[in-house]
N, C-alpha and C. Protein backbone atom coordinates (compact mmCIF):
# COMPACT_ATOMS: atom_id res chain seq x y z
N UNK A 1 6.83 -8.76 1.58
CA UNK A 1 6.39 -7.83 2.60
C UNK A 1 7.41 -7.79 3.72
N UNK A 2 8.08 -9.28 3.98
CA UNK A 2 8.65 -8.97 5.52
C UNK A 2 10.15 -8.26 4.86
N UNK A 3 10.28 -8.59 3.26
CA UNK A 3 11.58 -8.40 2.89
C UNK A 3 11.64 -6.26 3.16
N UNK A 4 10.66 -5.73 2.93
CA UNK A 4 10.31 -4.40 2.59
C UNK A 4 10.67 -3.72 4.21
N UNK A 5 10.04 -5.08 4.88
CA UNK A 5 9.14 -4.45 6.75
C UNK A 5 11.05 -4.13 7.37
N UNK A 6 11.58 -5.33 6.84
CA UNK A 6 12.90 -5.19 7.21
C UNK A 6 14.05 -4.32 6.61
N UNK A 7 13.66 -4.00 5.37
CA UNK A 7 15.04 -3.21 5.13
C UNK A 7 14.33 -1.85 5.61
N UNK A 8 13.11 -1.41 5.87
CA UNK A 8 13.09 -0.23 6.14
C UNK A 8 13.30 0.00 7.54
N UNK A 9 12.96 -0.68 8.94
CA UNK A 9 13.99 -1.18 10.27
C UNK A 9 15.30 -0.80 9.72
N UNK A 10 16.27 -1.60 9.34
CA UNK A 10 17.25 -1.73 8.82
C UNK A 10 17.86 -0.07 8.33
N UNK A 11 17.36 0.60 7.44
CA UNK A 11 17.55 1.74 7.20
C UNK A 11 17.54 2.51 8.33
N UNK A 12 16.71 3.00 9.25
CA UNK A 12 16.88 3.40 10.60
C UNK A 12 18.27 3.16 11.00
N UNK A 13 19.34 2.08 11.21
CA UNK A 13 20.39 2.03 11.93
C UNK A 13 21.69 1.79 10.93
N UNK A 14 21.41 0.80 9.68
CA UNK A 14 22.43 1.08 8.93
C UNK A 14 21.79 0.38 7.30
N UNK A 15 22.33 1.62 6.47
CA UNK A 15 21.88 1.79 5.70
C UNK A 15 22.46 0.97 4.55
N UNK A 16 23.74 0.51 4.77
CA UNK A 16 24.65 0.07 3.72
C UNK A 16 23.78 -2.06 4.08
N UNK A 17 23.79 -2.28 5.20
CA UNK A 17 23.66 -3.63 5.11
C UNK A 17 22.05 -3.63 5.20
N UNK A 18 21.53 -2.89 5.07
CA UNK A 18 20.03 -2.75 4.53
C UNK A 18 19.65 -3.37 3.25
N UNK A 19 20.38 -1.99 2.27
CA UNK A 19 20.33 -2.53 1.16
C UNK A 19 20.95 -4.23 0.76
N UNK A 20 22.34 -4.54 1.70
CA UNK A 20 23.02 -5.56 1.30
C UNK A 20 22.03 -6.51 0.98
N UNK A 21 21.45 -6.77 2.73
CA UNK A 21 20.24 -7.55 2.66
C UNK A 21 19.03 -7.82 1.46
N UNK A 22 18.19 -6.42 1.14
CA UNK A 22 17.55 -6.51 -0.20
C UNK A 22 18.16 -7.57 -0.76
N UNK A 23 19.09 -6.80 -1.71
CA UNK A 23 19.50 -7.33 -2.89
C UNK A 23 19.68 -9.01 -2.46
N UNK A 24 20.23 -9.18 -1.51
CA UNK A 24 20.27 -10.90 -1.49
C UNK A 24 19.11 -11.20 -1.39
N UNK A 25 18.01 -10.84 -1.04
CA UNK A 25 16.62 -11.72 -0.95
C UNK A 25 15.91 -11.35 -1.76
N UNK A 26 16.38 -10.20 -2.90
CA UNK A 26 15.40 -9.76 -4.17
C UNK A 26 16.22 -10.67 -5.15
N UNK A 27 17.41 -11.11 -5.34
CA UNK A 27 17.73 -11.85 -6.17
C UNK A 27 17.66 -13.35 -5.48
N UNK A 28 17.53 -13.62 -4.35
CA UNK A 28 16.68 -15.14 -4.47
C UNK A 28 15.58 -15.18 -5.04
N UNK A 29 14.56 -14.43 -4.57
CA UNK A 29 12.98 -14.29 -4.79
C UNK A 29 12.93 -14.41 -6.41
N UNK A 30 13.93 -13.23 -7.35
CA UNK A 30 13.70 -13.29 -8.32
C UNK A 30 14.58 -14.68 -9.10
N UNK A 31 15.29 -15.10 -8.41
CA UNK A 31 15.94 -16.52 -9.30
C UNK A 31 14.54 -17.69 -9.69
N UNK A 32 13.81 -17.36 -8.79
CA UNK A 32 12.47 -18.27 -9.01
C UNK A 32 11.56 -17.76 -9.97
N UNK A 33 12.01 -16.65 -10.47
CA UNK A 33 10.73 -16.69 -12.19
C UNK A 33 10.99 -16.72 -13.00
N UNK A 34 11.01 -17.70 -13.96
CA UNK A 34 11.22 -18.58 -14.89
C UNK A 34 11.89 -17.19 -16.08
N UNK A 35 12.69 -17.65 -16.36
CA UNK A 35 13.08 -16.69 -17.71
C UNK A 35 12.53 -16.63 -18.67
N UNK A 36 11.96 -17.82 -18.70
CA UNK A 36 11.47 -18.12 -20.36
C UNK A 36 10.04 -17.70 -20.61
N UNK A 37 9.53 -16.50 -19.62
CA UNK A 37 7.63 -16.63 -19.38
C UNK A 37 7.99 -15.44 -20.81
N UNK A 38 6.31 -15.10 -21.05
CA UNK A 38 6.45 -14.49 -22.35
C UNK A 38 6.14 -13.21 -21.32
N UNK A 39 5.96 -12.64 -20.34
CA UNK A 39 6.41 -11.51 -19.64
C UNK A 39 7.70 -10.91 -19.27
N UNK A 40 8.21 -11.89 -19.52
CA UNK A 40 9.81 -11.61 -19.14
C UNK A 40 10.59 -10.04 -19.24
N UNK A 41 9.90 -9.40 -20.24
CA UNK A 41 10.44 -8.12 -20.72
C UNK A 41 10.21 -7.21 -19.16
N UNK A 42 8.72 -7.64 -19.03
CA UNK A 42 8.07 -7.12 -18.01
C UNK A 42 8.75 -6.87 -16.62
N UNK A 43 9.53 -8.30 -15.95
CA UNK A 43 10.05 -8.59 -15.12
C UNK A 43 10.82 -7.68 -14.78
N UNK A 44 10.86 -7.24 -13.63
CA UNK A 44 12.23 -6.38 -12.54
C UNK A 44 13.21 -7.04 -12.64
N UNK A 45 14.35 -7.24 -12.74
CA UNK A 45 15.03 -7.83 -12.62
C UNK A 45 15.90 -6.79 -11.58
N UNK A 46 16.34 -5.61 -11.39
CA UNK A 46 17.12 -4.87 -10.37
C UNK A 46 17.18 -4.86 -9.70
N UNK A 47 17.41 -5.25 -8.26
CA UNK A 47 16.82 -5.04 -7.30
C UNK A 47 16.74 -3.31 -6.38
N UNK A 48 17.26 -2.67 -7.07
CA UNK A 48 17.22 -0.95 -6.65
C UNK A 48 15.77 -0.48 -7.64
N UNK A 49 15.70 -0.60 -8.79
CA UNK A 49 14.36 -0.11 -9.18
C UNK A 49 13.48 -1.40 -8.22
N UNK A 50 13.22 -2.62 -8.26
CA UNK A 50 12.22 -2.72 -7.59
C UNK A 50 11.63 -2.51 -6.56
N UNK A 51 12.90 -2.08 -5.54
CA UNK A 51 12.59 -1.33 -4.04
C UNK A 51 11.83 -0.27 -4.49
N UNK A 52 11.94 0.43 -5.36
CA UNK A 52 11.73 1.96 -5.61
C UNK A 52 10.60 1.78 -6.12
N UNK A 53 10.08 0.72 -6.95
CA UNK A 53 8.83 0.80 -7.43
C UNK A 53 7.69 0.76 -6.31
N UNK A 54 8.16 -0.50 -5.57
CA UNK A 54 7.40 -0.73 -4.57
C UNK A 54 7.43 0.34 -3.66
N UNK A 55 8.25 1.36 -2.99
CA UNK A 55 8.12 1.93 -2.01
C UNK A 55 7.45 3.68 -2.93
N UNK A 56 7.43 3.62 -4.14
CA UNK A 56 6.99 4.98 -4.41
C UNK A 56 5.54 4.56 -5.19
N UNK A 57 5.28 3.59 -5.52
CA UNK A 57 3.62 2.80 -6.30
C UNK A 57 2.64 3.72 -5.36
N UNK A 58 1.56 3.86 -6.31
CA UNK A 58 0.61 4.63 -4.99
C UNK A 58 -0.55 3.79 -5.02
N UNK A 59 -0.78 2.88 -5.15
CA UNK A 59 -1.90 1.71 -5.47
C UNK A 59 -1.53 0.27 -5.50
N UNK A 60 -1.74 -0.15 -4.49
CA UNK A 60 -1.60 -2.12 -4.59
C UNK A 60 -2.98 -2.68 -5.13
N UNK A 61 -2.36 -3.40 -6.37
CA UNK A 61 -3.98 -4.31 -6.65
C UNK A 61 -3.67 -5.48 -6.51
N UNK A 62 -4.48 -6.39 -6.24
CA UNK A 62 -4.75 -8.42 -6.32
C UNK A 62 -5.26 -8.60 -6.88
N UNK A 63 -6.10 -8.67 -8.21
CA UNK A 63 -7.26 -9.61 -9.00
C UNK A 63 -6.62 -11.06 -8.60
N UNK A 64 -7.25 -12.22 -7.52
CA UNK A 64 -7.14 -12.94 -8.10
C UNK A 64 -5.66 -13.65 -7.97
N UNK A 65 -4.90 -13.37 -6.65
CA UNK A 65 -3.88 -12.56 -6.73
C UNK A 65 -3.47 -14.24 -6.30
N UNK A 66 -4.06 -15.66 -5.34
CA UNK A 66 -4.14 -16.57 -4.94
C UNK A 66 -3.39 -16.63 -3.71
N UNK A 67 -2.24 -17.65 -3.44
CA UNK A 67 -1.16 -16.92 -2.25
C UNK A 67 -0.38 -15.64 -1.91
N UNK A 68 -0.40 -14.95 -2.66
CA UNK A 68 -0.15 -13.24 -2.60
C UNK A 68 -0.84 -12.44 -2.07
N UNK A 69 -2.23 -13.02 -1.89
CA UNK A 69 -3.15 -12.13 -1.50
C UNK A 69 -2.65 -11.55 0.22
N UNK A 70 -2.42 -12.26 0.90
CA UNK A 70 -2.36 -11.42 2.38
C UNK A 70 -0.78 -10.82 2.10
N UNK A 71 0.74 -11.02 1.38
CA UNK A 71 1.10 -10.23 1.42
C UNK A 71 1.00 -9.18 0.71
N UNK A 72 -0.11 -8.97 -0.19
CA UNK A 72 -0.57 -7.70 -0.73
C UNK A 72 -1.51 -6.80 0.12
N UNK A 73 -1.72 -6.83 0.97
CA UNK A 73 -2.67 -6.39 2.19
C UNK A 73 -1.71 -6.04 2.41
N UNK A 74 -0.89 -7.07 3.47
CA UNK A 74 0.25 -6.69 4.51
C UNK A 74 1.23 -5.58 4.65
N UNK A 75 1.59 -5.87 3.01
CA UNK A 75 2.58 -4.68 2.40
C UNK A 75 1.71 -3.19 2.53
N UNK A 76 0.88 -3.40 1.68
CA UNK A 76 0.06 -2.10 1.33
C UNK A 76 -0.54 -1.45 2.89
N UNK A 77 -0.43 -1.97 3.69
CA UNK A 77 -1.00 -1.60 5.31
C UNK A 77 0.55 -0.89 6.05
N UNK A 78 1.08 -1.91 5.78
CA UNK A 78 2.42 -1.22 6.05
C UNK A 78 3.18 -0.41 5.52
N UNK A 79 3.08 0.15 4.50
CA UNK A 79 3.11 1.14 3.73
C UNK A 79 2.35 2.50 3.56
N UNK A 80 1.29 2.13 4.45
CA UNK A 80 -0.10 3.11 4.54
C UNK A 80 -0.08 3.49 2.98
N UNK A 81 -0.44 2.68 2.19
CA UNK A 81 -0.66 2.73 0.02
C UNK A 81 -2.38 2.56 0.43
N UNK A 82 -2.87 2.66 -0.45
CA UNK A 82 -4.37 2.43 -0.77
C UNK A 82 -4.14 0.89 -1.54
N UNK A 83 -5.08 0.00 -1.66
CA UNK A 83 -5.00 -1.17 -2.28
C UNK A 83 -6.68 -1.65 -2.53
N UNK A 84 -6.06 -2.78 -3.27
CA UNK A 84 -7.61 -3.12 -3.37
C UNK A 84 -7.30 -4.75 -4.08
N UNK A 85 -7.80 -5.54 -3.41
CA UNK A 85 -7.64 -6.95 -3.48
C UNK A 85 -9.42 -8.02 -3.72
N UNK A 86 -8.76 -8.69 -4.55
CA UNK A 86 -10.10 -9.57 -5.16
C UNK A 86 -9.80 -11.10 -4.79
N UNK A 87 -9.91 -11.43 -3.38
CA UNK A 87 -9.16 -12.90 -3.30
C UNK A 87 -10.22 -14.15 -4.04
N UNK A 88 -9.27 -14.93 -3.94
CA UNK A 88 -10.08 -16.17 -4.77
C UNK A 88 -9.70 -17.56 -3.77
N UNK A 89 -8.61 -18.18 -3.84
CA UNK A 89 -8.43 -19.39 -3.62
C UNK A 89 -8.12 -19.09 -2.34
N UNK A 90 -8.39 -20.16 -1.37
CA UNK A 90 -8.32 -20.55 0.05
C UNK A 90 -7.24 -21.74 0.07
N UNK A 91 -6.05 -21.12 0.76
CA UNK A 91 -5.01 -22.75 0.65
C UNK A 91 -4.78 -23.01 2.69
N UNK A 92 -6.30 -23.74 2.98
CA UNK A 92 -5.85 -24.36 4.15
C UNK A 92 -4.94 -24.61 4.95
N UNK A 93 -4.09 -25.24 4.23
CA UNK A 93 -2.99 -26.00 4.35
C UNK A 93 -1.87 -24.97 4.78
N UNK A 94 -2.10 -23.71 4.13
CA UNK A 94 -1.13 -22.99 4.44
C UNK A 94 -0.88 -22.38 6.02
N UNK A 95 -0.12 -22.84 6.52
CA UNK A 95 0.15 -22.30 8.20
C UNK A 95 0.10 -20.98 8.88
N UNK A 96 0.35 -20.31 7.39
CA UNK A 96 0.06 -18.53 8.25
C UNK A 96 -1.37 -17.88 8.13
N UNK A 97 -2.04 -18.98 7.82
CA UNK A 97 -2.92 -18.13 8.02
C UNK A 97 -3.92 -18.30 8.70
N UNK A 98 -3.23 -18.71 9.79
CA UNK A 98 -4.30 -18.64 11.41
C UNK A 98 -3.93 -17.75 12.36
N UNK A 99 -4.48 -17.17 13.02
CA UNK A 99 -4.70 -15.87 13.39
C UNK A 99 -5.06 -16.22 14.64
N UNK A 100 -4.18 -15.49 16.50
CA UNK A 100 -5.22 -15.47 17.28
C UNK A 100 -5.93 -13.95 17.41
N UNK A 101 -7.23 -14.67 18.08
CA UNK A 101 -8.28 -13.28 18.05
C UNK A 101 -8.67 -13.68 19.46
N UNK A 102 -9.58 -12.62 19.85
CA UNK A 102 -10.09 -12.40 21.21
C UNK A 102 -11.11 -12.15 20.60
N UNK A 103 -12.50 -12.63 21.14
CA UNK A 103 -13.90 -12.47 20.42
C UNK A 103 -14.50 -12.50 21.96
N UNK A 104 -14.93 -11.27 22.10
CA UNK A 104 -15.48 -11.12 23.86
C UNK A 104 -14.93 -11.63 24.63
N UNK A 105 -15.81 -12.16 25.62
CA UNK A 105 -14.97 -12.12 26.94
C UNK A 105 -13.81 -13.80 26.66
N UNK A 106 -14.08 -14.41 25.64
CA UNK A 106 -13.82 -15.43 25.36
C UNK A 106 -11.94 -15.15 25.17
N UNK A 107 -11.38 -16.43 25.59
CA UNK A 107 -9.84 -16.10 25.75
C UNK A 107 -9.49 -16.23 23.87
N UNK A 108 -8.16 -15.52 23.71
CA UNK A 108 -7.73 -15.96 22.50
C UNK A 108 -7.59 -16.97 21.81
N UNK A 109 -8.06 -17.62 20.74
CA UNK A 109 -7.84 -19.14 20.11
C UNK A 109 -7.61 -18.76 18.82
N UNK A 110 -7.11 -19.77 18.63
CA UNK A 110 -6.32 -19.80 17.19
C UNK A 110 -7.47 -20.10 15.56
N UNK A 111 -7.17 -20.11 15.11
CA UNK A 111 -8.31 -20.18 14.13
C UNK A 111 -7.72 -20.37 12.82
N UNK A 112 -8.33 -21.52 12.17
CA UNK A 112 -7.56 -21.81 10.59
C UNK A 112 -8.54 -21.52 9.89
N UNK A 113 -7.74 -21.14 8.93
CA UNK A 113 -9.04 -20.34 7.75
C UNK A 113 -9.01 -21.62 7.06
N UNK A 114 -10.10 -21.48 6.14
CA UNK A 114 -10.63 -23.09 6.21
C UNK A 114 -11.21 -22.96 4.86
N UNK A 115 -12.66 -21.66 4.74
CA UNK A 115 -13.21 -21.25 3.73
C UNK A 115 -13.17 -20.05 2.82
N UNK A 116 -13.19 -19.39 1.91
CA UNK A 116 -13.65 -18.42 1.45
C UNK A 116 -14.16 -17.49 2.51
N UNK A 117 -15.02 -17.19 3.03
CA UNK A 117 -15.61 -16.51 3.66
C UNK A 117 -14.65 -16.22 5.33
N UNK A 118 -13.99 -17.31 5.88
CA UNK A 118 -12.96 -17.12 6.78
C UNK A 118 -12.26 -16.49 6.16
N UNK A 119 -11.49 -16.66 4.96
CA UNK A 119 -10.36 -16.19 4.82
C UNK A 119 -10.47 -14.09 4.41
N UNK A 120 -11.75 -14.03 4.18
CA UNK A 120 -12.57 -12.63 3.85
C UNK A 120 -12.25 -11.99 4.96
N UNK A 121 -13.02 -12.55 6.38
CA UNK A 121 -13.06 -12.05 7.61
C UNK A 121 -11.77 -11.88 8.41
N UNK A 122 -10.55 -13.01 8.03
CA UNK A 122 -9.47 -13.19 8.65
C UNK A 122 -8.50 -12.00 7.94
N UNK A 123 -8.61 -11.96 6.61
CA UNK A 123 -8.05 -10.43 6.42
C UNK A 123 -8.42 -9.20 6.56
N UNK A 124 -9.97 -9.23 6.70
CA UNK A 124 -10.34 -7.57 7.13
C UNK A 124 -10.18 -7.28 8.38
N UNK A 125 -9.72 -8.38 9.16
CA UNK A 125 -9.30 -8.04 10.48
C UNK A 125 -8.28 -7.52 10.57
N UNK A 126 -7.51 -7.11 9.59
CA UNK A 126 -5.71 -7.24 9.60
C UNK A 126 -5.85 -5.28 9.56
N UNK A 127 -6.79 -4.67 9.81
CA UNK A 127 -6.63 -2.95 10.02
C UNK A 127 -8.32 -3.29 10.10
N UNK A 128 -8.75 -1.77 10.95
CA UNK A 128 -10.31 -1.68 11.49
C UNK A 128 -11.03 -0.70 10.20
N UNK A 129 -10.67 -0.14 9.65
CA UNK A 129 -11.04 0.25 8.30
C UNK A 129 -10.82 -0.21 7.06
N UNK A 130 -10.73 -1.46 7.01
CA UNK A 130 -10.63 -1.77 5.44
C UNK A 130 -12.14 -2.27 5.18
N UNK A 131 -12.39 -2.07 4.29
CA UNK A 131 -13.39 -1.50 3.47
C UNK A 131 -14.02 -3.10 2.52
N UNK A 132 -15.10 -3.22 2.28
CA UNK A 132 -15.61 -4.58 1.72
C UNK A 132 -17.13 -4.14 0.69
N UNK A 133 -16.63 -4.71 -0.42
CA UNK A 133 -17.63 -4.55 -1.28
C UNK A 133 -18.06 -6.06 -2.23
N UNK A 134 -18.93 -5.72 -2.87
CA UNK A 134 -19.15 -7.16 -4.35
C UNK A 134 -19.12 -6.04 -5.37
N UNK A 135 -17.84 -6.81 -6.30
CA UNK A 135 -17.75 -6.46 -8.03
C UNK A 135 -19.36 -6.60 -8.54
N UNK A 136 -19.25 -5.79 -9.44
CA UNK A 136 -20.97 -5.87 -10.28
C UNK A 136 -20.53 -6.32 -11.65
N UNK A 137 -20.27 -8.02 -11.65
CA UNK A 137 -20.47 -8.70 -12.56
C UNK A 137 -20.80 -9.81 -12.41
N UNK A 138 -21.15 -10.57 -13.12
CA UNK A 138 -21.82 -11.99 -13.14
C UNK A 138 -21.25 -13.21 -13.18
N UNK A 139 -21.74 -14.35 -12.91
CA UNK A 139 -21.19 -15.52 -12.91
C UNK A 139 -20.56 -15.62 -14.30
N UNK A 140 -19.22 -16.37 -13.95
CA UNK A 140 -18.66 -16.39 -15.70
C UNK A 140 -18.53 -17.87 -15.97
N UNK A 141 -18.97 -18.19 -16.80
CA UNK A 141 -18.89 -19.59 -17.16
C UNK A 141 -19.60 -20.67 -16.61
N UNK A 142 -20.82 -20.33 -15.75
CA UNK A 142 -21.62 -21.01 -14.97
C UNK A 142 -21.22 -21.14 -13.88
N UNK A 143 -19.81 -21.11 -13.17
CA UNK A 143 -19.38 -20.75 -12.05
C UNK A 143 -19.34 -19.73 -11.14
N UNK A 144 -19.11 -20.07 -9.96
CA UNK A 144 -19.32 -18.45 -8.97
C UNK A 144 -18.18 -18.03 -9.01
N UNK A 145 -18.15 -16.68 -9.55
CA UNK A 145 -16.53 -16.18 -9.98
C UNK A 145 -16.58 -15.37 -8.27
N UNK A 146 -15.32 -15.21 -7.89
CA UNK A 146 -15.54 -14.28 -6.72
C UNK A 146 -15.06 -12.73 -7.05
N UNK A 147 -15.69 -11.90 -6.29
CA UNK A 147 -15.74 -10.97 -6.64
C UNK A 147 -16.29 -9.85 -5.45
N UNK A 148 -15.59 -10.04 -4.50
CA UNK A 148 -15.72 -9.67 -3.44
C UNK A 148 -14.30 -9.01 -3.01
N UNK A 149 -14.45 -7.32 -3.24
CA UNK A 149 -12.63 -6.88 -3.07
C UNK A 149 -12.69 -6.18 -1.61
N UNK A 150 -11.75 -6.45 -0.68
CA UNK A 150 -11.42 -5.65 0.31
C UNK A 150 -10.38 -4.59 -0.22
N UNK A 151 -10.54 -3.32 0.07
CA UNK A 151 -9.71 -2.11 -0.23
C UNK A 151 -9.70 -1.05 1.29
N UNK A 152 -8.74 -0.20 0.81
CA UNK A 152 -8.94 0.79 2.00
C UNK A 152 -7.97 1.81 0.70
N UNK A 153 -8.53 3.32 0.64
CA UNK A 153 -8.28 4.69 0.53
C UNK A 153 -7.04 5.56 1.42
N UNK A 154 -6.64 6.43 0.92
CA UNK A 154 -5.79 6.80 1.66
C UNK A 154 -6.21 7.61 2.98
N UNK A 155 -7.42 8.10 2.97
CA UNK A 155 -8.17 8.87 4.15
C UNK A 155 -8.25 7.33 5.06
N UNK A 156 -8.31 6.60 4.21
CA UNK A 156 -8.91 5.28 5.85
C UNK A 156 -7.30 5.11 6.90
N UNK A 157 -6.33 5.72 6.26
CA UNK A 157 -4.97 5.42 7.60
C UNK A 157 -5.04 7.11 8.41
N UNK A 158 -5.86 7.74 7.96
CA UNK A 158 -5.74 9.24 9.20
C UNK A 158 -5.70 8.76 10.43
C-alpha cells in the first residue's frame, strides 16, 4: 500500500525515479515468495504489469487474508476500488495497529487491538462508509469460522 501511496506522489513530480523506486521495492517484496510454491505460474513476477494490475483491478478481496488484511483496506481506500474483506486472525503484537481516536469529549488515546471484534471496529473506522455484514454460512468444523466482511461499493466514495 505505502509502496503504491508513494509512487503515485512520486509520479506528480518525477516520473522516471517513481518508477525507479517501484521496481526496487516490487523486487524486494517479491524476492520473498518462495519459487518453489505450486502457484508459482501464478506469481507477478514484473514489476510494470503488477503496478498495472493493481492500479487498473476494479475489486480488492481478503478471504481470510490474516496480516494483509488492513493493507487491503488501505490500498483499496486509497485507490477509491470497491473491496470486500473477511478478516480472521488478530496479531496483537503487531504495532500498527493501534490507532489514536477521539471518542467525545474524551482526549485522544491510543488503543491496541487486542480482539477480533477491536480489530472489526479499528478498521471500519479507517473511512465513515464502509459497510459491515455476516457471511450466511455456518460453523465449519465445530469451530466459529469468521465471517464477518467489511466492504464499501463504488457509490460509498461520492
Amino acid at each position: 500500500m505505502e509502496a503504491v501511496r508513494k509512487y503515485s506522489i512520486a509520479c506528480a513530480t518525477d516520473e522516471i525515479i517513481a518508477v525507479k523506486e517501484w521496481n526496487e521495492y516490487f523486487c524486494s517484496a517479491s524476492d520473498r515468495i518462495p519459487r518453489s510454491t505450486k502457484m508459482n505460474e501464478e506469481v507477478i513476477r514484473d514489476p510494470h504489469q503488477a503496478l498495472l494490475s493493481i492500479l487498473h483491478c476494479s475489486l480488492f478481496v481478503g478471504f481470510h487474508p490474516d496480516q494483509a488484511t488492513e493493507p487491503v483496506v488501505d490500498l483499496a481506500i486509497y485507490l477509491r476500488k470497491p473491496f470486500a474483506v473477511v478478516p480472521c486472525c488478530v496479531f496483537p503484537s503487531d504495532r500498527r495497529l493501534s490507532q489514536n481516536i477521539a471518542d467525545g469529549d474524551r482526549s485522544p488515546e491510543e488503543i491496541r487491538v487486542r480482539t477480533y471484534d477491536n480489530f472489526v471496529c479499528y478498521l471500519k473506522r479507517k473511512h465513515k462508509k464502509m459497510r459491515v455484514a455476516e457471511l450466511p454460512f455456518d460453523e465449519l468444523g465445530g469451530s466459529a469460522a469468521r465471517r464477518t466482511v467489511l466492504y464499501m461499493i463504488p457509490e460509498d466514495y461520492i
